[in-house]
Structures are given as structure tokens and as C-alpha cells.
N, C-alpha and C. Protein backbone atom coordinates (compact mmCIF):
# COMPACT_ATOMS: atom_id res chain seq x y z
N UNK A 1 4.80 23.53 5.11
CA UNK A 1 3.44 24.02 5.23
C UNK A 1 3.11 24.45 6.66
N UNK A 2 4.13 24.63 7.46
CA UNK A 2 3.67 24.35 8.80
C UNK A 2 4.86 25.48 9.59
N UNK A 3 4.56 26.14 10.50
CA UNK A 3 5.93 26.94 11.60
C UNK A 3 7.32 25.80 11.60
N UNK A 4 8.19 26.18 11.90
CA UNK A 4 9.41 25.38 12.24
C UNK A 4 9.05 24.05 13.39
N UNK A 5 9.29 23.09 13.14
CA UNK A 5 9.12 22.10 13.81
C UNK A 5 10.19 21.98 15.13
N UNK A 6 11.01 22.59 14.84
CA UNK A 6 12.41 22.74 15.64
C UNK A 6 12.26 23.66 16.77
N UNK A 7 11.41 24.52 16.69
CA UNK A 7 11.23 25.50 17.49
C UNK A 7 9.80 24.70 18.74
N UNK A 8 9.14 24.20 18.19
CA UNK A 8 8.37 23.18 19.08
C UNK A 8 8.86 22.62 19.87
N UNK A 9 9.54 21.44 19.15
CA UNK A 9 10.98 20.69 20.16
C UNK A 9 11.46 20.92 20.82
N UNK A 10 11.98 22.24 20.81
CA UNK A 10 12.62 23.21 22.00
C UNK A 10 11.66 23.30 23.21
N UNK A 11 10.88 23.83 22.41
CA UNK A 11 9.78 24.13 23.69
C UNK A 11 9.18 22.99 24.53
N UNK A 12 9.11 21.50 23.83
CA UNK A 12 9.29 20.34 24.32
C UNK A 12 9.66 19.83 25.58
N UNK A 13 11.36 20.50 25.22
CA UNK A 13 12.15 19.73 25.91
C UNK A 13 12.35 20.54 27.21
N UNK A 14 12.31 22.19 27.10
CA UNK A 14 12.16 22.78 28.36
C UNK A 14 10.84 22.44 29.17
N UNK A 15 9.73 22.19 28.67
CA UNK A 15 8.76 21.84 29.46
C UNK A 15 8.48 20.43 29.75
N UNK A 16 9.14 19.86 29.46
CA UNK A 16 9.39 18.13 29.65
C UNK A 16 10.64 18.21 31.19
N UNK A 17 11.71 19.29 30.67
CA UNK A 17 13.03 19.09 31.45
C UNK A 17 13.83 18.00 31.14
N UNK A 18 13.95 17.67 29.42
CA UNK A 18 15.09 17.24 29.04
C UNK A 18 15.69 17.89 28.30
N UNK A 19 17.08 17.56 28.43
CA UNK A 19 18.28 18.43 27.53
C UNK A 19 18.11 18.12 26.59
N UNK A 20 17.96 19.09 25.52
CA UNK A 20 18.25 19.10 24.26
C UNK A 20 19.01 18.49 22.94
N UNK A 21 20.09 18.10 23.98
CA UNK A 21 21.15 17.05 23.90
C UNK A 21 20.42 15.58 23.61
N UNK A 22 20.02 15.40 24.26
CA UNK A 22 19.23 14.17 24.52
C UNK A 22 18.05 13.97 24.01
N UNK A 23 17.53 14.95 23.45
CA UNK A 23 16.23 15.04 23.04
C UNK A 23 17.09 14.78 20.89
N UNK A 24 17.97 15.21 20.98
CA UNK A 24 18.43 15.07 19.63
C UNK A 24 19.29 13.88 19.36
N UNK A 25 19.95 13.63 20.19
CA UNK A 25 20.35 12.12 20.09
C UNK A 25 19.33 10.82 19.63
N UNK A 26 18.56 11.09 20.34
CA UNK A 26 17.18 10.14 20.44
C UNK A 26 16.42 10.27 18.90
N UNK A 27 16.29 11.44 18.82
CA UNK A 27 15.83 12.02 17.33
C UNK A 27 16.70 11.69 15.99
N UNK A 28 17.93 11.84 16.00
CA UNK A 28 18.86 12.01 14.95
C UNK A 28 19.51 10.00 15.11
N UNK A 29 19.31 9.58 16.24
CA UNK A 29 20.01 8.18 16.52
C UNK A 29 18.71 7.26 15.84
N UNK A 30 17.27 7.31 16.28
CA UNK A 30 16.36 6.25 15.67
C UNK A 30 15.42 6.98 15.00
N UNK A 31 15.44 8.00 14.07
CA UNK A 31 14.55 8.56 13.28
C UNK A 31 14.42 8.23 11.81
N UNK A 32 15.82 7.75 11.54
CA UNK A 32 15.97 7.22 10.04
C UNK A 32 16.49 5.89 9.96
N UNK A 33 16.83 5.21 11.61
CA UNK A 33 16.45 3.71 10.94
C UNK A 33 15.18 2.38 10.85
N UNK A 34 15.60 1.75 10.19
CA UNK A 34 14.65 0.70 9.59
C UNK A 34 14.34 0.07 11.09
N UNK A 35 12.84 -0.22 11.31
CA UNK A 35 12.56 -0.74 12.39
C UNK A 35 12.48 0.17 13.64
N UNK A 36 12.81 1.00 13.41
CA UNK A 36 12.72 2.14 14.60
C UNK A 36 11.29 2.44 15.18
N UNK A 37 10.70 2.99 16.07
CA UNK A 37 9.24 3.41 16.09
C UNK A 37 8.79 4.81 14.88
N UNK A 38 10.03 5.33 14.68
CA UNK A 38 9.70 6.50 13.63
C UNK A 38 9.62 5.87 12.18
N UNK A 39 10.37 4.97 11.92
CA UNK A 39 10.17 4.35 10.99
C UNK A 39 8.84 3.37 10.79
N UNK A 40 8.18 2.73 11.81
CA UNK A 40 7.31 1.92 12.20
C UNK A 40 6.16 3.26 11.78
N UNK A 41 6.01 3.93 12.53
CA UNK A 41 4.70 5.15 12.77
C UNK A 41 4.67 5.09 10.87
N UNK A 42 5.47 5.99 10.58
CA UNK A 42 5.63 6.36 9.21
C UNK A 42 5.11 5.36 8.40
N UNK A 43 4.99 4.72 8.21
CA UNK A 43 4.78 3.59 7.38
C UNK A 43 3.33 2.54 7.58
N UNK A 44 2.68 2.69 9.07
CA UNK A 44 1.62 2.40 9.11
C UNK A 44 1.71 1.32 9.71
N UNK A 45 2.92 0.97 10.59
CA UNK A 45 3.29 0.09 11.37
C UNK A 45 2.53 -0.50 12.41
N UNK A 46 2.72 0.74 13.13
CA UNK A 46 2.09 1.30 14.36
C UNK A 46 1.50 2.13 14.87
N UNK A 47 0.58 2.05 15.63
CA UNK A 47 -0.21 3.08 16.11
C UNK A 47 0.15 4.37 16.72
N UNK A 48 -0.09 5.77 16.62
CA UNK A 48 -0.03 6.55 17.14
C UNK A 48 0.31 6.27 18.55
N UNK A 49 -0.56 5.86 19.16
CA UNK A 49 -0.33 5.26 20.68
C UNK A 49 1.08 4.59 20.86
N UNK A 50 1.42 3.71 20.43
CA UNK A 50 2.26 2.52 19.59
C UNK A 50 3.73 3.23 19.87
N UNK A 51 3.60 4.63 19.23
CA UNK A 51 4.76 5.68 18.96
C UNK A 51 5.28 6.12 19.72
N UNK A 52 3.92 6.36 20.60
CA UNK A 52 3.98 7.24 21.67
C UNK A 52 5.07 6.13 22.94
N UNK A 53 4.46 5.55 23.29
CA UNK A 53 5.34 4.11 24.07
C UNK A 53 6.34 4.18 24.01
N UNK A 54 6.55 3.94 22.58
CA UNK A 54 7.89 3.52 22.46
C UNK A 54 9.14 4.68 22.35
N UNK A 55 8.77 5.80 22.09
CA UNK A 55 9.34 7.20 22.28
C UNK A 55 9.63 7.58 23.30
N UNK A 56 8.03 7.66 23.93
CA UNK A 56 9.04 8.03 25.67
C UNK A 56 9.56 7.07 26.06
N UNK A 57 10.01 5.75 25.85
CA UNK A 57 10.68 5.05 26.88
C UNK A 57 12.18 5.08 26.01
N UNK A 58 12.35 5.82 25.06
CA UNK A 58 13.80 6.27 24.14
C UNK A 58 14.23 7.22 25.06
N UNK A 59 13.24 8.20 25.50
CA UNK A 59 13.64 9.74 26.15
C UNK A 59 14.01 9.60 27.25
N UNK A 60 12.91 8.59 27.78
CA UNK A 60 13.40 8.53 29.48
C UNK A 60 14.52 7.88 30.05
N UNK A 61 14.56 6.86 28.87
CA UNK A 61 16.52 6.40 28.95
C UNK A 61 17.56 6.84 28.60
N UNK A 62 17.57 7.87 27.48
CA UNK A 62 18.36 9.08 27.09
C UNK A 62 18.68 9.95 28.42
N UNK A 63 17.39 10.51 29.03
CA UNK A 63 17.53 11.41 30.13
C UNK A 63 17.52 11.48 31.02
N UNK A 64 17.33 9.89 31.56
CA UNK A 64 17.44 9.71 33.07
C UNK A 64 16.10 9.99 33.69
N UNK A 65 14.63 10.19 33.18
CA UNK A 65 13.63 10.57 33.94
C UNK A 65 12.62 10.31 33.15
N UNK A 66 11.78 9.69 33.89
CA UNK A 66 10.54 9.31 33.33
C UNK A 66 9.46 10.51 32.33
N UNK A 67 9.45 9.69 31.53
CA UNK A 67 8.81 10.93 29.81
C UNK A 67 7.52 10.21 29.98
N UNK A 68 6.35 10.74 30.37
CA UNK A 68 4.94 10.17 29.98
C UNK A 68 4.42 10.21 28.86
N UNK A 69 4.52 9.06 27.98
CA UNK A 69 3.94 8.37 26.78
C UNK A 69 2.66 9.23 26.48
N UNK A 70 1.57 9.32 27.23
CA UNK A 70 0.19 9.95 27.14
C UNK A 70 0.49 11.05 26.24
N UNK A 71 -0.24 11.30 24.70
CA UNK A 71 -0.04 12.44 23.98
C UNK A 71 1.29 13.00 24.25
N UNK A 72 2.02 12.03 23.81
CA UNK A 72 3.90 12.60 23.31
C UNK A 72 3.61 12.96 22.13
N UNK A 73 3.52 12.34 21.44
CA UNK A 73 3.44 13.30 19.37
C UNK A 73 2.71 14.84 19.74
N UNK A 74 1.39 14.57 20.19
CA UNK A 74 0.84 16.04 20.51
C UNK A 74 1.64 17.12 21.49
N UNK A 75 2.52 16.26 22.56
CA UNK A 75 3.11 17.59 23.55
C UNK A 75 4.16 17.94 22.01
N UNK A 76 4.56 17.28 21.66
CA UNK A 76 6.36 17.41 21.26
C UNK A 76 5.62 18.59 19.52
N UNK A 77 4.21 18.66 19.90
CA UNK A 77 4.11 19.28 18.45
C UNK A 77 3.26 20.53 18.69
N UNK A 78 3.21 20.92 20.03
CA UNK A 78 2.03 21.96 20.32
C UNK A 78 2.36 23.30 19.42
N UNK A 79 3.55 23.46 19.78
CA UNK A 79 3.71 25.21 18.78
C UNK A 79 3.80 24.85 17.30
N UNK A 80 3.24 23.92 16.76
CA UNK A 80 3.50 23.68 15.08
C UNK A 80 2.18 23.99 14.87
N UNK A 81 2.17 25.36 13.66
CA UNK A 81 1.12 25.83 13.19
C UNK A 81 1.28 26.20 11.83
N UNK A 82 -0.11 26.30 10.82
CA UNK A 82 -0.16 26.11 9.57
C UNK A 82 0.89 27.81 9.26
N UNK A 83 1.70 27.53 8.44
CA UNK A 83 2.36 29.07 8.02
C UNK A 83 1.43 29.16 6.26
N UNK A 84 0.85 30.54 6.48
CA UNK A 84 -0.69 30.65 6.13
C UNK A 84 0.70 31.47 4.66
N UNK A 85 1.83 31.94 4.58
CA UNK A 85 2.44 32.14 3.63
C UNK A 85 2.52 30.86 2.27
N UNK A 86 3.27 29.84 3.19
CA UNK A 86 3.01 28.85 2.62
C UNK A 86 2.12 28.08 1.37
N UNK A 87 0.58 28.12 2.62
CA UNK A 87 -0.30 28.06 2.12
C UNK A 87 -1.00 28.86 0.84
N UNK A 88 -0.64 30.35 0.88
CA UNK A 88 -1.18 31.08 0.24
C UNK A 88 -0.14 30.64 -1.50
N UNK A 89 0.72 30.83 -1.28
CA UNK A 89 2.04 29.95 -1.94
C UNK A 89 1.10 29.13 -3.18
N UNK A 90 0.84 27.89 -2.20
CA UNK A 90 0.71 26.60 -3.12
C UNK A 90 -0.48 26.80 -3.98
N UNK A 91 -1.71 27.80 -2.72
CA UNK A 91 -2.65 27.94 -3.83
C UNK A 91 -3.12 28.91 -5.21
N UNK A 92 -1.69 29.83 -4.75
CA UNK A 92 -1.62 30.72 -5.95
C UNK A 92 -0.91 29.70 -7.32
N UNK A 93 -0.33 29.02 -6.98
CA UNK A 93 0.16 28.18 -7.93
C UNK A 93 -0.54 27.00 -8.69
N UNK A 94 -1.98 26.64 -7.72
CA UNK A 94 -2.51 25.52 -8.32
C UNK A 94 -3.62 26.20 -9.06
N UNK A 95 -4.10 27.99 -8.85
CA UNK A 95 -4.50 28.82 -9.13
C UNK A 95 -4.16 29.40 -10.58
N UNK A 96 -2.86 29.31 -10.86
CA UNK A 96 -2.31 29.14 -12.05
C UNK A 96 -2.09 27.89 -13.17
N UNK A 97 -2.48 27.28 -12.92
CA UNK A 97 -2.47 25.90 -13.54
C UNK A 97 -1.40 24.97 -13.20
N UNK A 98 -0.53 25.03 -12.27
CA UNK A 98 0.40 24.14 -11.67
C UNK A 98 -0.16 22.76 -10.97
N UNK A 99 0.14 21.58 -11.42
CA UNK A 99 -0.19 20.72 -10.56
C UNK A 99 0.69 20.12 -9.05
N UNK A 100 -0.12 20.08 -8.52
CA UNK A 100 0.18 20.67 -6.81
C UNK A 100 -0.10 18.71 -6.17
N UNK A 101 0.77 18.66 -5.40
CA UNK A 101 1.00 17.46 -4.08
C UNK A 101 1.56 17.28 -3.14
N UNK A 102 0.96 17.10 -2.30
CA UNK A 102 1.82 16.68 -0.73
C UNK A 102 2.37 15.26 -0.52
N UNK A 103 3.37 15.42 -0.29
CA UNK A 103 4.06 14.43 -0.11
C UNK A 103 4.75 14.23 1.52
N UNK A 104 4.00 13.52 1.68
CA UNK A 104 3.87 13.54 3.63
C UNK A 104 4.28 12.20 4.51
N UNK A 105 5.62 12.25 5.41
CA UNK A 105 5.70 11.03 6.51
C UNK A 105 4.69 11.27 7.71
N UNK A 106 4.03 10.84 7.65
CA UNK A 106 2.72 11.08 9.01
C UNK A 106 3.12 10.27 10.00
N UNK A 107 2.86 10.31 11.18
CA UNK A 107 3.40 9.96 12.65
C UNK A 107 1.91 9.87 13.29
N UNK A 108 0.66 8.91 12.42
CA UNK A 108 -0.23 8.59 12.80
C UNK A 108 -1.25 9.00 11.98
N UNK A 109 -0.90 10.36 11.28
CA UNK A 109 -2.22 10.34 10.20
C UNK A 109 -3.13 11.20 11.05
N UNK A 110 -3.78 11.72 11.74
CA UNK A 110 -5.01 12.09 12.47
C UNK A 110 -5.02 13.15 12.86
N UNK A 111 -3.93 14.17 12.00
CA UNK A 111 -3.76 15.35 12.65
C UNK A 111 -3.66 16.02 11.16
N UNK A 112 -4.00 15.47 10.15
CA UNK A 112 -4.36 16.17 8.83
C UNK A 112 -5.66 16.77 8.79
N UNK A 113 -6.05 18.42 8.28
CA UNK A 113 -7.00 18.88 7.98
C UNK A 113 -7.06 18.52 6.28
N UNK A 114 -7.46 17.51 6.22
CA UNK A 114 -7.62 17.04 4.81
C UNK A 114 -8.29 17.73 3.88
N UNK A 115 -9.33 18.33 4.29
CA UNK A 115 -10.83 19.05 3.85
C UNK A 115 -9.69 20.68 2.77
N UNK A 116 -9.14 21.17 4.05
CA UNK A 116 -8.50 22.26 3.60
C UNK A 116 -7.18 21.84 2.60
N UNK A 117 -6.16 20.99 2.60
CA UNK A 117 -5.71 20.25 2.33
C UNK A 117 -6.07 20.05 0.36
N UNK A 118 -7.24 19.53 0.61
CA UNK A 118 -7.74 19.23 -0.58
C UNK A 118 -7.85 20.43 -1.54
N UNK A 119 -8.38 22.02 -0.65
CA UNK A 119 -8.56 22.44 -1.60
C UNK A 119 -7.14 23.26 -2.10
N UNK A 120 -5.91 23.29 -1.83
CA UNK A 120 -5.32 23.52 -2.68
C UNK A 120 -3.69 22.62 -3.26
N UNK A 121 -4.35 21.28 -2.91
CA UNK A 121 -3.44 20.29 -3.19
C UNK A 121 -4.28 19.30 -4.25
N UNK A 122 -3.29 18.67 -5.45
CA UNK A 122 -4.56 18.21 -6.18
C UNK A 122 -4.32 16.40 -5.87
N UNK A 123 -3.01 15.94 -5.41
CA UNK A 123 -3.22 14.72 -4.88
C UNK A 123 -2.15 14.71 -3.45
N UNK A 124 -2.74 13.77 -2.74
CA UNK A 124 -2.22 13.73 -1.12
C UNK A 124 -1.49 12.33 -1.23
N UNK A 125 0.02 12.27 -0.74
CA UNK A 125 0.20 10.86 -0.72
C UNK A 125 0.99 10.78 0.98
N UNK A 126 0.29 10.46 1.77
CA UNK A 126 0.73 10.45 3.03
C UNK A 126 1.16 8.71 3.59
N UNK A 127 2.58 9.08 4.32
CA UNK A 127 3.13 7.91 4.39
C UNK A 127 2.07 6.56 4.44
N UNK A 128 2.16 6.81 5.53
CA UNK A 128 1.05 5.34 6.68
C UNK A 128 0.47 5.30 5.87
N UNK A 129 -0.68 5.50 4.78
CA UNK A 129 -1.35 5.43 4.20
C UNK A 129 -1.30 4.47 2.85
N UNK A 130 0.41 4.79 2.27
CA UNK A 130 0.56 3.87 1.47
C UNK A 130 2.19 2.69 1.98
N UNK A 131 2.39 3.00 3.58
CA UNK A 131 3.10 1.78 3.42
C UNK A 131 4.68 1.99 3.34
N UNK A 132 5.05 3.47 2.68
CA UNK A 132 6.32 3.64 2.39
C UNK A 132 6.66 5.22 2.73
N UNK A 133 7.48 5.43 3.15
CA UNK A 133 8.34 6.47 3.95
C UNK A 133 9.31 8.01 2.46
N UNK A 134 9.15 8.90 2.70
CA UNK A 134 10.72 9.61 2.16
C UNK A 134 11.67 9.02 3.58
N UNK A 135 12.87 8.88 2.98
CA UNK A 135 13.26 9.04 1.91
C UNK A 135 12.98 7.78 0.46
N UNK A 136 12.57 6.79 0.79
CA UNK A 136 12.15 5.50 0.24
C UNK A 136 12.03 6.02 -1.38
N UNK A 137 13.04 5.75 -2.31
CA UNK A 137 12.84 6.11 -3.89
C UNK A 137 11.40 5.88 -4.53
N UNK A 138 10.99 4.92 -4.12
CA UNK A 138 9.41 4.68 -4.59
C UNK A 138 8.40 5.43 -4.00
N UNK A 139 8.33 6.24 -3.03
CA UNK A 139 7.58 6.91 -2.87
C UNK A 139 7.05 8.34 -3.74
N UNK A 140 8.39 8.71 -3.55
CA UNK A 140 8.67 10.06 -4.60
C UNK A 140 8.05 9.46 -6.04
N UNK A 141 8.33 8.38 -6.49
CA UNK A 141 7.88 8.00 -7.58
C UNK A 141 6.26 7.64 -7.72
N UNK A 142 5.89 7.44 -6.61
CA UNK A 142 4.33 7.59 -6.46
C UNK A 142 3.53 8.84 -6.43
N UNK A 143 4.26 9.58 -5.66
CA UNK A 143 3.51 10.71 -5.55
C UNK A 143 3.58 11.52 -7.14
N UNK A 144 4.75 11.33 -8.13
CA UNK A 144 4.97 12.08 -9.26
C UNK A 144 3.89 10.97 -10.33
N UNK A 145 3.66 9.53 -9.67
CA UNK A 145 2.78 9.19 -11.08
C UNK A 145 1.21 10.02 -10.45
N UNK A 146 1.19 9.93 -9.39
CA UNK A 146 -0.34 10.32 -9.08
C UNK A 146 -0.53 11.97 -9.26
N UNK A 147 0.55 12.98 -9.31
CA UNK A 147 0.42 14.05 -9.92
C UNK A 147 0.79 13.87 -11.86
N UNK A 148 0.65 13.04 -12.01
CA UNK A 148 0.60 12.73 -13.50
C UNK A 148 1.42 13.15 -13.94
N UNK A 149 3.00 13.27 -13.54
CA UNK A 149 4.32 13.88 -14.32
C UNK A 149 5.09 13.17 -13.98
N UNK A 150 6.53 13.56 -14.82
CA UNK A 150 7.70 12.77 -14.37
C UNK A 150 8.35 13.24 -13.36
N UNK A 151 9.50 12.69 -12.81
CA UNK A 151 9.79 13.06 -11.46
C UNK A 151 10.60 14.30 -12.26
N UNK A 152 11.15 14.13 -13.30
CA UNK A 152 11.58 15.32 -13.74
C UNK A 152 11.25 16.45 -13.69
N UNK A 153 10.38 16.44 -13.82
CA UNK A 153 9.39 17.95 -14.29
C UNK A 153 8.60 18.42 -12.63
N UNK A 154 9.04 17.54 -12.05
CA UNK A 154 8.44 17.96 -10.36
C UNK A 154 9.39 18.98 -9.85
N UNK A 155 9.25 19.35 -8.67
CA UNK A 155 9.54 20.46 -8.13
C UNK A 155 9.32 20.03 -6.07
N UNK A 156 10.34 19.47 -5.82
CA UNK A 156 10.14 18.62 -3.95
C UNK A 156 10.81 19.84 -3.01
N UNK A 157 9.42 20.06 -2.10
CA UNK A 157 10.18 21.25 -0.72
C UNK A 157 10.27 20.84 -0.16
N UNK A 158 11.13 20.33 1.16
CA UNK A 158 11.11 19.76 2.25
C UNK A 158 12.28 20.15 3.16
N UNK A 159 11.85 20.52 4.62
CA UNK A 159 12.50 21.16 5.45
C UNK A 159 13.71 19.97 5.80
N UNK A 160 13.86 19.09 5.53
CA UNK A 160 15.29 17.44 6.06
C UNK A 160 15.35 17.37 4.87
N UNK A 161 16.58 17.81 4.77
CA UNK A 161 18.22 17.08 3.98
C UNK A 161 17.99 15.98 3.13
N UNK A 162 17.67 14.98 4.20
CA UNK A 162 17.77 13.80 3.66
C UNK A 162 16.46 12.99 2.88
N UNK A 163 15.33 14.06 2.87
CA UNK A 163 14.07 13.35 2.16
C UNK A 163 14.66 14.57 0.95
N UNK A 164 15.10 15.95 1.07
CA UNK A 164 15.33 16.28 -0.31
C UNK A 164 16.41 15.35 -1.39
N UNK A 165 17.36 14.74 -0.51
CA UNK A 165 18.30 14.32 -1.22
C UNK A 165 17.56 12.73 -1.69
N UNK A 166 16.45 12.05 -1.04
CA UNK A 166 15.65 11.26 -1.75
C UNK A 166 15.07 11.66 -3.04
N UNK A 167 14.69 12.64 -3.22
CA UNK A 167 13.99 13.16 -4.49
C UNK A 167 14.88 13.49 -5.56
N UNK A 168 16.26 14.09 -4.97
CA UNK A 168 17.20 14.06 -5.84
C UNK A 168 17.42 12.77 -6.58
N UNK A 169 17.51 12.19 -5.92
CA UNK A 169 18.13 10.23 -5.90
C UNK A 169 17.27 10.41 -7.53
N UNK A 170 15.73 10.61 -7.13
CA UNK A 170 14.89 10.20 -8.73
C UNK A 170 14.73 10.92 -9.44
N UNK A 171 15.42 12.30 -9.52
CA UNK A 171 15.75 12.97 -10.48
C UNK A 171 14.98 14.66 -10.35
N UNK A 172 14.05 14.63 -9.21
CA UNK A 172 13.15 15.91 -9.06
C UNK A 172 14.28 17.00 -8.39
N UNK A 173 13.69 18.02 -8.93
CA UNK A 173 14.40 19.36 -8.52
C UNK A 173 14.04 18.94 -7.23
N UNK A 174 14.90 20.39 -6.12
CA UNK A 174 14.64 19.91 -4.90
C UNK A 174 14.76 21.65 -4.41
N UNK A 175 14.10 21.86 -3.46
CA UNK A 175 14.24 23.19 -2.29
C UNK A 175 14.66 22.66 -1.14
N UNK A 176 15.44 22.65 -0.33
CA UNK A 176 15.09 22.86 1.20
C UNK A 176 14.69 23.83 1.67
N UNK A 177 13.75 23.64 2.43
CA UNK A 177 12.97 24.82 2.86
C UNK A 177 13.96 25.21 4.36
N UNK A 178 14.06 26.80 4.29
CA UNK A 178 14.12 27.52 5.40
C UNK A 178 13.52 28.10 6.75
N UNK A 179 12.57 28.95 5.64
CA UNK A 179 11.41 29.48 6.00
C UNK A 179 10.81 30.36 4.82
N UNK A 180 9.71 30.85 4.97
CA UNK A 180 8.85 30.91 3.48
C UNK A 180 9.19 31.66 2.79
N UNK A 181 9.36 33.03 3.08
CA UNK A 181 10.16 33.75 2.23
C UNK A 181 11.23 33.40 0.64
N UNK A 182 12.23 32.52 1.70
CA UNK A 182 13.24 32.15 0.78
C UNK A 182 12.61 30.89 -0.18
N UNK A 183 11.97 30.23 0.06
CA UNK A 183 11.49 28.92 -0.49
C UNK A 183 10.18 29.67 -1.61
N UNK A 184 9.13 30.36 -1.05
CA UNK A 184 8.92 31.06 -2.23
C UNK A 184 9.31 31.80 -3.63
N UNK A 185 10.28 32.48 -2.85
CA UNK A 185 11.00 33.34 -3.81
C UNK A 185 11.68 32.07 -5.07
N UNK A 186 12.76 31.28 -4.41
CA UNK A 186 13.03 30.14 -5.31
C UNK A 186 11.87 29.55 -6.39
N UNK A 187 10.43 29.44 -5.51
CA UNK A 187 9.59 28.61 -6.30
C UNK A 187 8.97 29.72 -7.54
N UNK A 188 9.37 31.01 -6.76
CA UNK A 188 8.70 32.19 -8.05
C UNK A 188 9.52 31.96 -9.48
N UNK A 189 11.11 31.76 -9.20
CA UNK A 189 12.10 31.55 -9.92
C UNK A 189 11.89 30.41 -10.80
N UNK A 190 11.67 29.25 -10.18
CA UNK A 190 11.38 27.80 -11.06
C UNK A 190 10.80 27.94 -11.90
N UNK A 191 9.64 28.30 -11.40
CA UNK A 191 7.74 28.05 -12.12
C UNK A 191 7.69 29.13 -12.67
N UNK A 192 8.29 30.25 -12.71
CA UNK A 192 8.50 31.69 -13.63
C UNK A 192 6.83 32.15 -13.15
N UNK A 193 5.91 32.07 -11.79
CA UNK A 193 4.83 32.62 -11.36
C UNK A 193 5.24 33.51 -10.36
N UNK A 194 4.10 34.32 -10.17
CA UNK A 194 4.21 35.17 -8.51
C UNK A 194 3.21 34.36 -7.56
N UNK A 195 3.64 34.14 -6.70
CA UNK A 195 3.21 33.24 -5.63
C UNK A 195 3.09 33.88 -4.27
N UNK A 196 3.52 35.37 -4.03
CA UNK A 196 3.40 35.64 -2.51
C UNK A 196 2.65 36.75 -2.77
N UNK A 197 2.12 37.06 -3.67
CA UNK A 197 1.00 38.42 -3.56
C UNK A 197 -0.21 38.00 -3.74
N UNK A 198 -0.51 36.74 -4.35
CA UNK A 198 -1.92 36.77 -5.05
C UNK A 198 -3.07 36.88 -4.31
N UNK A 199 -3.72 38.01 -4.44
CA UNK A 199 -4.87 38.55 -3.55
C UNK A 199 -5.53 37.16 -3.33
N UNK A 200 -6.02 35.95 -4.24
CA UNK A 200 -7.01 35.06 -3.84
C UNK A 200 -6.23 33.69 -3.52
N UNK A 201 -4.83 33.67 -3.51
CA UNK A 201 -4.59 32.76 -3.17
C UNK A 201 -4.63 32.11 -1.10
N UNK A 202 -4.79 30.59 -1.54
CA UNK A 202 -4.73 30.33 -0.18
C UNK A 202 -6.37 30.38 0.50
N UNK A 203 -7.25 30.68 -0.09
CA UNK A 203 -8.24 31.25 0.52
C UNK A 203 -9.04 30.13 1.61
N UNK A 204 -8.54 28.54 1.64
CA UNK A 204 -8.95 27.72 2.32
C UNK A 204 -8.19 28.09 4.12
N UNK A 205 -7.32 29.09 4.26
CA UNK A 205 -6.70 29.16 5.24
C UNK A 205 -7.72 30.98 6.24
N UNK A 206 -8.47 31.21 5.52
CA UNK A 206 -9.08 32.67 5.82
C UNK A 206 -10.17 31.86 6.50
């Protein structure tokens, strides 16, 4: 739902002045384990603030130089912006009678436009909120009872590998997303709808 997250990071790490190297070690080494601060955030552990701490003092020992904690989630996320394709996407589809959900690891929660959010998603299940993480099998299984289907009959996009291959685990089709184009086109294919023309879709993003 959002620009490449990867391309932020980048921009991160040149304006931080850590290597990239190091900036992915740190990322790819404590992002998916248990007890980690990413795992902690996600789950409602810890505080945004909380995250922040404990992140830069991952980076600044990775890189040899002091990473200021103060709005780290916000520096490390400045170029991430809503991709209004996307958007237009989901609401041509919930526009059609598709039932529509986000299924979200939040890294504090407080940076959701919920309002917009709402109007073309019909249930929100965001980590911190309930406690449990993708890839976590029970989550996926929450979010498919609260869209009132089986995990079967769902349909999971997600830009990491490893939260699609969670959804696999419970049986939901899966996309990895690229970028919108291709992930549309697939979802035109699934759902047998058109999803990237519809004059009124998306209209919470205008």
C-alpha cells in the first residue's frame, strides 16, 4: 500500500552515513527473531520510543558511530508514501463486492491514517494491537475469521517472503508484491475484476 520501503532505507543510510552493509545485517540479523526489538515493537511489546533505543544502539554497534535514537522509525521511513495505484486497486475491489483487509506488523501503530484506511478496507488487524506478528500462523487466521472467510478463499499481498510464506503455511493464496503494476494485474487474474481503471475507485486517496 505504500512506495518501496527499500528505497527509504537507502536513503537512510546515506544520510545517517552508514553502510548499507550494516544497515542490513542489523535488519535481516534481529528482524525476525523472537525477543528482538522488531519483534517486541510488532507485537505491542514496546514502545515506539522503546524501538527507537534499542535500534540505534544495534546500528551504532554495527557501524561504529553513534545513530541518534530521537525519531529513528520516522528518519528510516521518510520517503515511504501511500502508492495511490494500490490504493485505487483495493477500492475498486471492495467496490465490487470483494471483501477487503489489512493485515499489518506496525512498529508502533501511530502512523496509520485509519479514517482513510477504513474507507476502503472492511476489517484492520494490525500487529501491536492484537499481540501477534506475520509471520505467526494465528494471525493470518485472525485476520481471515474477521474478514468472515476461510483462509482458503483469501487472497495475502505482501512485499517479505517470509510473511507470504506464513499465509501459505494456512493455506491462503499468496502475491509477493513487486510493485503495483505486476501485483494488480495478478489480482485482476485471481478475482476475474478490473482493478486499475476504475474511474471511482480509491476515492479516499483524492
Amino acid at each position: 500500500m505504500t512506495s518501496p520501503i527499500f528505497a527509504s532505507f537507502t536513503a537512510f543510510c546515506e544520510t545517517e552515513g552508514i553502510m548499507p552493509e550494516a544497515f542490513r545485517a542489523v535488519m535481516s540479523g534481529a528482524a525476525r527473531k523472537e525477543g528482538s526489538p522488531f519483534a517486541k515493537v510488532e507485537t505491542g511489546e514496546i514502545t515506539e520510543e522503546q524501538f527507537d533505543e534499542a535500534v540505534a544502539s544495534l546500528l551504532s554497534d554495527a557501524c561504529g558511530k553513534a545513530i541518534a535514537p530521537l525519531g529513528l522509525k520516522q528518519r528510516m521511513f521518510a520517503l515511504v508514501k501511500p502508492d495511490d495505484a494500490m490504493w485505487n486497486a483495493v477500492g475498486a475491489a471492495r467496490g465490487a463486492g470483494v471483501r477487503t483487509g489489512l493485515l499489518s506488523n506496525s512498529w508502533g501503530g501511530r502512523d496509520y491514517p485509519l479514517d482513510e484506511l477504513r474507507q476502503i478496507f472492511d476489517t484492520l488487524v494490525i500487529s501491536g494491537e492484537v499481540g501477534m506478528r506475520k509471520p505467526q500462523p494465528e494471525i493470518y487466521l485472525l485476520a481471515a475469521e474477521r474478514a468472515g472467510a476461510r483462509p482458503e478463499d483469501c487472497v495475502f499481498v505482501d512485499d517479505f517472503s517470509v510473511n507470504v510464506e506464513g499465509a501459505e503455511a494456512v493455506g491462503m493464496k499468496s502475491i509477493v508484491h513487486k510493485d503495483a503494476p505486476t501485483t494488480i494485474a495478478t489480482l485482476e487474474e485471481v478475482l476475474g475484476l478490473e482493478l486499475g481503471s476504475a474511474a471511482d475507485a480509491g476515492s479516499a486517496r483524492r
